[in-house]
Protein backbone atom coordinates (compact mmCIF):
# COMPACT_ATOMS: atom_id res chain seq x y z
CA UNK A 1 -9.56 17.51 9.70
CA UNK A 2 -11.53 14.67 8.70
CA UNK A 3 -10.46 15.11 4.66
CA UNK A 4 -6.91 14.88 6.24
CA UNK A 5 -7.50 11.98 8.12
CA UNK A 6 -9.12 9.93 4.49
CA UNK A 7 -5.75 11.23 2.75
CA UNK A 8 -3.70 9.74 5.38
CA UNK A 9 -5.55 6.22 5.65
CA UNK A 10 -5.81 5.85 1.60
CA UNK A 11 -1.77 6.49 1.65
CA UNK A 12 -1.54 3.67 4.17
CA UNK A 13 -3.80 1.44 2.36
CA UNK A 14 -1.61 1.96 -0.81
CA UNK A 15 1.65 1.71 0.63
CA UNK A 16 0.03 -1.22 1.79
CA UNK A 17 -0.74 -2.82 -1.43
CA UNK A 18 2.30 -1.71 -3.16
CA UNK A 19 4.37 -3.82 -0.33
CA UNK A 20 2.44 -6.97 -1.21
CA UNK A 21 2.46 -6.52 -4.88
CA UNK A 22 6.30 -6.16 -5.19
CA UNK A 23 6.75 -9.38 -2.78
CA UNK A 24 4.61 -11.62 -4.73
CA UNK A 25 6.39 -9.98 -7.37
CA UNK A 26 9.65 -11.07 -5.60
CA UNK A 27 8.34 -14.72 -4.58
CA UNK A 28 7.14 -15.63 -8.13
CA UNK A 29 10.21 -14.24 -9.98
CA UNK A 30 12.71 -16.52 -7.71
């Protein structure tokens, strides 16, 4: 239960990132 639990938070911690990387992406490309 507990291994399930790290899976889920690292997958919200990188879906995290992802969403701020693509809109500073978006911010310095317009």
């Amino acid at each position: 239960m507990r291994r399930r639990v790290l899976d889920m938070t690292m997958f919200l911690l990188w879906r995290i990132f992802v969403s701020i990387s693509f809109s500073g992406f978006l911010l310095v490309s317009l």
